[in-house]
C-alpha atoms as a PDB file:
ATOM      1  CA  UNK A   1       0.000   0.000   0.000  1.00  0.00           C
ATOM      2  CA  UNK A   2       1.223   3.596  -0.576  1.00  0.00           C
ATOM      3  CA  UNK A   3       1.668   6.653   1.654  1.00  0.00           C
ATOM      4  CA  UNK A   4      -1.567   8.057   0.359  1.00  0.00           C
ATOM      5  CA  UNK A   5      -3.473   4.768   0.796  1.00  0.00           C
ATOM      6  CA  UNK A   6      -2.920   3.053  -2.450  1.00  0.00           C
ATOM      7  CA  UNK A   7      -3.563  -0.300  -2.811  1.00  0.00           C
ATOM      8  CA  UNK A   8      -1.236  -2.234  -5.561  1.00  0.00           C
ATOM      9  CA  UNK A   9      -4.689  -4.683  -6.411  1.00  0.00           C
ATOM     10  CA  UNK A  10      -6.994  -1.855  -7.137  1.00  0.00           C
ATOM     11  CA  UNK A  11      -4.195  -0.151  -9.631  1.00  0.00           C
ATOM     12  CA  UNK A  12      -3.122  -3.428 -11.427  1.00  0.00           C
ATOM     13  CA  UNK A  13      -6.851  -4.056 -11.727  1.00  0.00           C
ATOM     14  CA  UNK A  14      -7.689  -1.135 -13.299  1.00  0.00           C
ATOM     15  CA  UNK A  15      -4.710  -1.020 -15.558  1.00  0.00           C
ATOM     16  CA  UNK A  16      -5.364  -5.072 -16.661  1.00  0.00           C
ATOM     17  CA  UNK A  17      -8.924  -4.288 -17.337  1.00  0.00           C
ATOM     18  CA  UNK A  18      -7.719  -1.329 -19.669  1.00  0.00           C
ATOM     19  CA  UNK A  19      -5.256  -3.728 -21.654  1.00  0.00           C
ATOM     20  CA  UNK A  20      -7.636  -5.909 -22.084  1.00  0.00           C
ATOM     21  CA  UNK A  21     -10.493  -3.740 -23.385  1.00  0.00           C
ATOM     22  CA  UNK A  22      -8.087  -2.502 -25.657  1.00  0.00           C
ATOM     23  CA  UNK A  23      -7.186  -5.909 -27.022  1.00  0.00           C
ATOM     24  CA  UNK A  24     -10.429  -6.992 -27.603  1.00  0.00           C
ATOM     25  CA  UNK A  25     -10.949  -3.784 -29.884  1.00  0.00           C
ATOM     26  CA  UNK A  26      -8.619  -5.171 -32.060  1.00  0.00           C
ATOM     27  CA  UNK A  27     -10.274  -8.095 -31.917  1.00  0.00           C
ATOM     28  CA  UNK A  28      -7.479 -10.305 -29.536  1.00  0.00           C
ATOM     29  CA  UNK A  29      -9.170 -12.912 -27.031  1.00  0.00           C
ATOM     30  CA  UNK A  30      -8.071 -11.895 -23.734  1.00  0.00           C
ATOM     31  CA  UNK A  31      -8.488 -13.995 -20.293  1.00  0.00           C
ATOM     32  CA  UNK A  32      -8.144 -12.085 -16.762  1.00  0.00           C
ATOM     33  CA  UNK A  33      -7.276 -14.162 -13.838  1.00  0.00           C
ATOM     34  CA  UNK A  34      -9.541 -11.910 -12.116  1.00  0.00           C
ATOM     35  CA  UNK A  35     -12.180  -9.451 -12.937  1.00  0.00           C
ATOM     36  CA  UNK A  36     -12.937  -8.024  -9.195  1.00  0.00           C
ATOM     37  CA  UNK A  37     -11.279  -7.408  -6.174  1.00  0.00           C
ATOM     38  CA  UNK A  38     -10.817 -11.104  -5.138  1.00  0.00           C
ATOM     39  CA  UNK A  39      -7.167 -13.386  -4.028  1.00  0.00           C
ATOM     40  CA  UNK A  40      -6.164 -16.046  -6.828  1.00  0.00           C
ATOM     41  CA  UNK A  41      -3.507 -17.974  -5.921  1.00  0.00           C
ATOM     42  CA  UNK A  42      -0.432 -18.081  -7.635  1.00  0.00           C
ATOM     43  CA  UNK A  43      -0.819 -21.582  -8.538  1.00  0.00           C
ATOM     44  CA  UNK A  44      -4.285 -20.783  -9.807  1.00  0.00           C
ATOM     45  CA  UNK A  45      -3.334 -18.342 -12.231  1.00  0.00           C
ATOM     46  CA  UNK A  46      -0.653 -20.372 -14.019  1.00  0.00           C
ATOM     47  CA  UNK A  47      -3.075 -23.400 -14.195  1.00  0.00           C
ATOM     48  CA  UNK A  48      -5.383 -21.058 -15.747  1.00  0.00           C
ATOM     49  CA  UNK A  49      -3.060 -19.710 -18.143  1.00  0.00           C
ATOM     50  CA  UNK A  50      -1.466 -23.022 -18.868  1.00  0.00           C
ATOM     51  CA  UNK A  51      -5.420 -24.698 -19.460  1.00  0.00           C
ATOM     52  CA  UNK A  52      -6.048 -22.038 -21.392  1.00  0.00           C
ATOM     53  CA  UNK A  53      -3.400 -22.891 -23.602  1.00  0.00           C
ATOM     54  CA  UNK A  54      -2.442 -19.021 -23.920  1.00  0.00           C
ATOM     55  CA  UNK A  55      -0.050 -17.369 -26.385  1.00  0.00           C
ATOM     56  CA  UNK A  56       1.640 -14.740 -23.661  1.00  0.00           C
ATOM     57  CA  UNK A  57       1.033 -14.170 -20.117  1.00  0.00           C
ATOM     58  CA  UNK A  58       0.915 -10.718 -18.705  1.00  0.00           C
ATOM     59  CA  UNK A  59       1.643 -10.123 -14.904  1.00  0.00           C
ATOM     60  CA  UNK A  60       1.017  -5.876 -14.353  1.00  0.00           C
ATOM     61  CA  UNK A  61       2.175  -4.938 -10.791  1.00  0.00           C
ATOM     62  CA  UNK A  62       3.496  -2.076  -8.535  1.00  0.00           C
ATOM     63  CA  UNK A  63       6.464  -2.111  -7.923  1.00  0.00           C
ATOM     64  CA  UNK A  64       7.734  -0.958  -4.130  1.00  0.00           C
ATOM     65  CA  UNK A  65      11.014  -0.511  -2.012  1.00  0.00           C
ATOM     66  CA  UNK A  66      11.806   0.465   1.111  1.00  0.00           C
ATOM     67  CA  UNK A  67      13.303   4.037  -0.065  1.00  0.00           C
ATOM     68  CA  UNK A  68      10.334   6.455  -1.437  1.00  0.00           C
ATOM     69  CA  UNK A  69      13.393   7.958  -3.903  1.00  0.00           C
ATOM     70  CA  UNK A  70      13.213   4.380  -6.012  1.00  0.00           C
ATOM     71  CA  UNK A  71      11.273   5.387  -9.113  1.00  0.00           C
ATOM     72  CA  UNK A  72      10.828   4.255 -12.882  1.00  0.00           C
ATOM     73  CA  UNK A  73       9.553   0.849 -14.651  1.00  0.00           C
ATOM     74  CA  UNK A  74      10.450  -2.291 -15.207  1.00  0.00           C
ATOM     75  CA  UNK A  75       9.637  -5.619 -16.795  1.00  0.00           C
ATOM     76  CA  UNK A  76      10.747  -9.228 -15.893  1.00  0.00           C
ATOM     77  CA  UNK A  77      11.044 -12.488 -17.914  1.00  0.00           C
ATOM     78  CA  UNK A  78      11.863 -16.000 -16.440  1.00  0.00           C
ATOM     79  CA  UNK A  79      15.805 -16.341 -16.399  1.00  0.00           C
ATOM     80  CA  UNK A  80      16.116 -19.029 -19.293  1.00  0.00           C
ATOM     81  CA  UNK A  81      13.214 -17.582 -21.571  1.00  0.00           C
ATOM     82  CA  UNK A  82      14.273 -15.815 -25.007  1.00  0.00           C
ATOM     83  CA  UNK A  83      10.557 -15.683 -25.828  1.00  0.00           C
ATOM     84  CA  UNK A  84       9.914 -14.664 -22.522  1.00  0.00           C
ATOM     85  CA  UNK A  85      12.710 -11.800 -23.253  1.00  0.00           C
ATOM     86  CA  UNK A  86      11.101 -10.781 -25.953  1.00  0.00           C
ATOM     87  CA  UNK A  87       7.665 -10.243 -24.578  1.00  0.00           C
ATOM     88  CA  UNK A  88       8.982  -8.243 -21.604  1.00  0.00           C
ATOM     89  CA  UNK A  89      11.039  -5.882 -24.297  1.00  0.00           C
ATOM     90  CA  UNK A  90       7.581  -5.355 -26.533  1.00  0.00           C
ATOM     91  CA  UNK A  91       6.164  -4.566 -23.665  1.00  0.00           C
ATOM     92  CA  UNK A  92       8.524  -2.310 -21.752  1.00  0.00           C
ATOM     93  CA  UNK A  93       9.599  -0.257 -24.999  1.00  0.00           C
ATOM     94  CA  UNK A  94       6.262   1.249 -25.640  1.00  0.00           C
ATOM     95  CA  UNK A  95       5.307   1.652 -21.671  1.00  0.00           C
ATOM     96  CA  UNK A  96       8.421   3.443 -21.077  1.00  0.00           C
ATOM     97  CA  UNK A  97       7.819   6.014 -23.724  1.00  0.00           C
ATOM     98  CA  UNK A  98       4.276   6.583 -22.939  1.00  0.00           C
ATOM     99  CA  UNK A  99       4.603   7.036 -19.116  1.00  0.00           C
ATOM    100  CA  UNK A 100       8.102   9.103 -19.140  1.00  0.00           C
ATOM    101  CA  UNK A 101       8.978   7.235 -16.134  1.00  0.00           C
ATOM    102  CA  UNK A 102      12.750   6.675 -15.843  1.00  0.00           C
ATOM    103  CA  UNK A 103      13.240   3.141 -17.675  1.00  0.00           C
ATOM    104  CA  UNK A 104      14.643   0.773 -15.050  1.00  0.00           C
ATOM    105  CA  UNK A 105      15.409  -2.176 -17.678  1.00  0.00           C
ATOM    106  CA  UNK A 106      14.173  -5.761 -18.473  1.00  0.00           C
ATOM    107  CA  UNK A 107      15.636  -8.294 -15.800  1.00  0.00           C
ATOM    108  CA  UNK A 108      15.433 -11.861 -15.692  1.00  0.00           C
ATOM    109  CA  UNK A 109      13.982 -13.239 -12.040  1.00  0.00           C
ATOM    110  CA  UNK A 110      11.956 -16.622 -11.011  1.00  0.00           C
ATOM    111  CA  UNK A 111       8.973 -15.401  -9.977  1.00  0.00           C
ATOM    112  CA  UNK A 112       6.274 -18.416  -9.948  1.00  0.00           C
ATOM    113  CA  UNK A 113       4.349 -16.933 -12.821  1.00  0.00           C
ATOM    114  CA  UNK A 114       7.076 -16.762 -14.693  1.00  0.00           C
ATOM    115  CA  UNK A 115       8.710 -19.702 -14.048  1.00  0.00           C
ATOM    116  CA  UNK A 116       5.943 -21.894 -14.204  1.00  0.00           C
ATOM    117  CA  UNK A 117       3.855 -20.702 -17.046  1.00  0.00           C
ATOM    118  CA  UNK A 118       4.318 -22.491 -20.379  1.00  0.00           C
ATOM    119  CA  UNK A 119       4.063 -19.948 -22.431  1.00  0.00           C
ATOM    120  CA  UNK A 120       6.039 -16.441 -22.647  1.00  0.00           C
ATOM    121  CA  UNK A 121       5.528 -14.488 -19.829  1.00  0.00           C
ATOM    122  CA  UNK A 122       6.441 -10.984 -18.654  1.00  0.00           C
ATOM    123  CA  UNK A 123       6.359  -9.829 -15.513  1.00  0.00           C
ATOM    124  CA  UNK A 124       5.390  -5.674 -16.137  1.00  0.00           C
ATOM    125  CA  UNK A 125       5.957  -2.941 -12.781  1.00  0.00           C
ATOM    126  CA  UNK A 126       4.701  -0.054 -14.019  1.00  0.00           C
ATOM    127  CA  UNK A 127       5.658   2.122 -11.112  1.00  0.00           C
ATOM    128  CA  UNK A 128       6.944   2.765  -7.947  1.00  0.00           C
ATOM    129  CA  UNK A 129       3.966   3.146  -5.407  1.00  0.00           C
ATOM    130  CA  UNK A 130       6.430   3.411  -2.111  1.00  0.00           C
ATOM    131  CA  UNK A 131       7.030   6.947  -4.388  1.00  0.00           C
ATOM    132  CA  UNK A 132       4.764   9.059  -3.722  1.00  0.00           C
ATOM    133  CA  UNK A 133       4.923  10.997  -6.543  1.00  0.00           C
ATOM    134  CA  UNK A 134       4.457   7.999  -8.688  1.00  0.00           C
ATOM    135  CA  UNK A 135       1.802   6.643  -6.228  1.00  0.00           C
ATOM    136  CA  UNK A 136       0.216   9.564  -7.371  1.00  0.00           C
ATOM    137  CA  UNK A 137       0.387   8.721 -11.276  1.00  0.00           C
ATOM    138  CA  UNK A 138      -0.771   5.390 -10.433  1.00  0.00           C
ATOM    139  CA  UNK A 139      -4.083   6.974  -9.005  1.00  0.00           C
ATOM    140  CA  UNK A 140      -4.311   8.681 -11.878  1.00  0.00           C
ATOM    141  CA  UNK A 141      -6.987   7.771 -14.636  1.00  0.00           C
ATOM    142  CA  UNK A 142      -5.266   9.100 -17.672  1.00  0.00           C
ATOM    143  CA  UNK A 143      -1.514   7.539 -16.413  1.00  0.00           C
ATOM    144  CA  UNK A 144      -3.851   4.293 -16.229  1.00  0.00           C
ATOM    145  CA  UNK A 145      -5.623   4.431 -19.896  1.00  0.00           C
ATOM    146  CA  UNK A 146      -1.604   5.590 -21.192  1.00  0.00           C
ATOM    147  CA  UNK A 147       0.116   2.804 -19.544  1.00  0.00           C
ATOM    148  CA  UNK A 148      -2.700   0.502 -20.619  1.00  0.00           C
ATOM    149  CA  UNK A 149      -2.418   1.935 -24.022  1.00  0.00           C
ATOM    150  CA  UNK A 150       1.316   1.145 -24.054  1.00  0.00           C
ATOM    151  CA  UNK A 151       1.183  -1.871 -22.804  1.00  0.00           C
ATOM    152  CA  UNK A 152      -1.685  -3.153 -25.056  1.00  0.00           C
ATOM    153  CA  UNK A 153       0.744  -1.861 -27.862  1.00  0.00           C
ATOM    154  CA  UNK A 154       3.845  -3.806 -26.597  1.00  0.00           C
ATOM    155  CA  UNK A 155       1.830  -7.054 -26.759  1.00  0.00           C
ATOM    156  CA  UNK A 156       0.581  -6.855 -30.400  1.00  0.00           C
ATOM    157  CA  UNK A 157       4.012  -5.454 -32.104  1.00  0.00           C
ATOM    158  CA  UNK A 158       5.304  -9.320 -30.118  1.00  0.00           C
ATOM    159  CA  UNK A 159       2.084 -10.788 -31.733  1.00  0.00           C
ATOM    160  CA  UNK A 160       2.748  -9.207 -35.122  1.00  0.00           C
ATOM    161  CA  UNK A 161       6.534  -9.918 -34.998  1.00  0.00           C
ATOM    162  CA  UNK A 162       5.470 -13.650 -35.179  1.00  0.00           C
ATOM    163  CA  UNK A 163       6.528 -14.960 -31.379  1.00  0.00           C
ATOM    164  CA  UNK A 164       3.007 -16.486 -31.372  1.00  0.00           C
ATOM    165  CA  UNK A 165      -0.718 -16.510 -32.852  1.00  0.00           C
ATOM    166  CA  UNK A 166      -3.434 -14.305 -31.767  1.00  0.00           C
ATOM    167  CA  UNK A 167      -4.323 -14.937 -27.922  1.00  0.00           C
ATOM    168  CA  UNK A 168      -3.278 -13.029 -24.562  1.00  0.00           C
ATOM    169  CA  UNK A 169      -3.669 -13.996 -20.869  1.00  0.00           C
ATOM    170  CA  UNK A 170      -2.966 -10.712 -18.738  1.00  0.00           C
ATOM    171  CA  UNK A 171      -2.364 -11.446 -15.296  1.00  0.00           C
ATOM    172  CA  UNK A 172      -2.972  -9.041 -11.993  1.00  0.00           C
ATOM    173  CA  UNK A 173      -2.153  -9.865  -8.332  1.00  0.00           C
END
């Protein structure tokens, strides 16, 4: 939660549901792990993504650190995972532009959902909500519908470049 009462669920929530509205404009199938304020377990979500036999998964997050200076954005990929490099960098370009936020890079990590997903899967921390300034942003409706935007962008330039056919499984804690 941030300094001004934040909480993480409500923002990836609310930035998930914009990617995927967005998606299914263009006519992409898109599968939320959840749709309301409710706990899905880890486990729960990859099963879901990995019965739904989905082309990418899509994990959109907060980040936070225990200094309010840490700021910017950044996107994950499971350590051994070109594909899953790929997706992350699609994603992150476009998000970083759009927001302005100061572009913290695409790591590897093993995170569950990434590591036990079957298909590509990106990790995405839009901002830093320990920051109050970007707590603020996050709160924001526009900042929302832009990083949305972005994000929704990064995922069809990886569909277009051929890393997989049409299909999405966005992800939100």
């Amino acid at each position: 939660m941030g300094k001004l009462g934040t909480r993480e669920a409500d923002i990836n929530l609310a930035v998930a549901a914009r990617v995927a509205a967005v998606l299914r404009s263009g006519g992409i199938e898109v599968i939320l792990t959840r749709t309301k304020d409710a706990s899905v377990s880890l486990r729960t979500r990859v099963n879901r993504a990995n019965n739904a036999h989905a082309a990418a998964f899509v994990s959109v997050h907060c980040n936070s650190a225990d200094s309010d200076a840490s700021h910017g954005t950044e996107a994950y990929y499971y350590t051994t995972s070109d594909a899953g490099k790929k997706l992350a960098s699609a994603i992150h370009r476009p998000l970083v532009r759009a927001t302005g936020l100061a572009d913290r890079g695409v790591k590897s990590a093993g995170f569950y959902v990434l590591r036990h997903t079957r298909m590509p899967a990106a990790l995405i921390e839009l901002a830093f909500i320990s920051n109050e300034n970007e707590e603020k942003l996050l709160r924001d409706e526009s900042f929302q519908t832009k990083a949305a935007r972005a994000i929704a962008d990064g995922i069809v330039a990886w569909l277009r470049g051929g890393h997989a056919s049409l299909g999405w499984l966005p992800h939100t804690r």
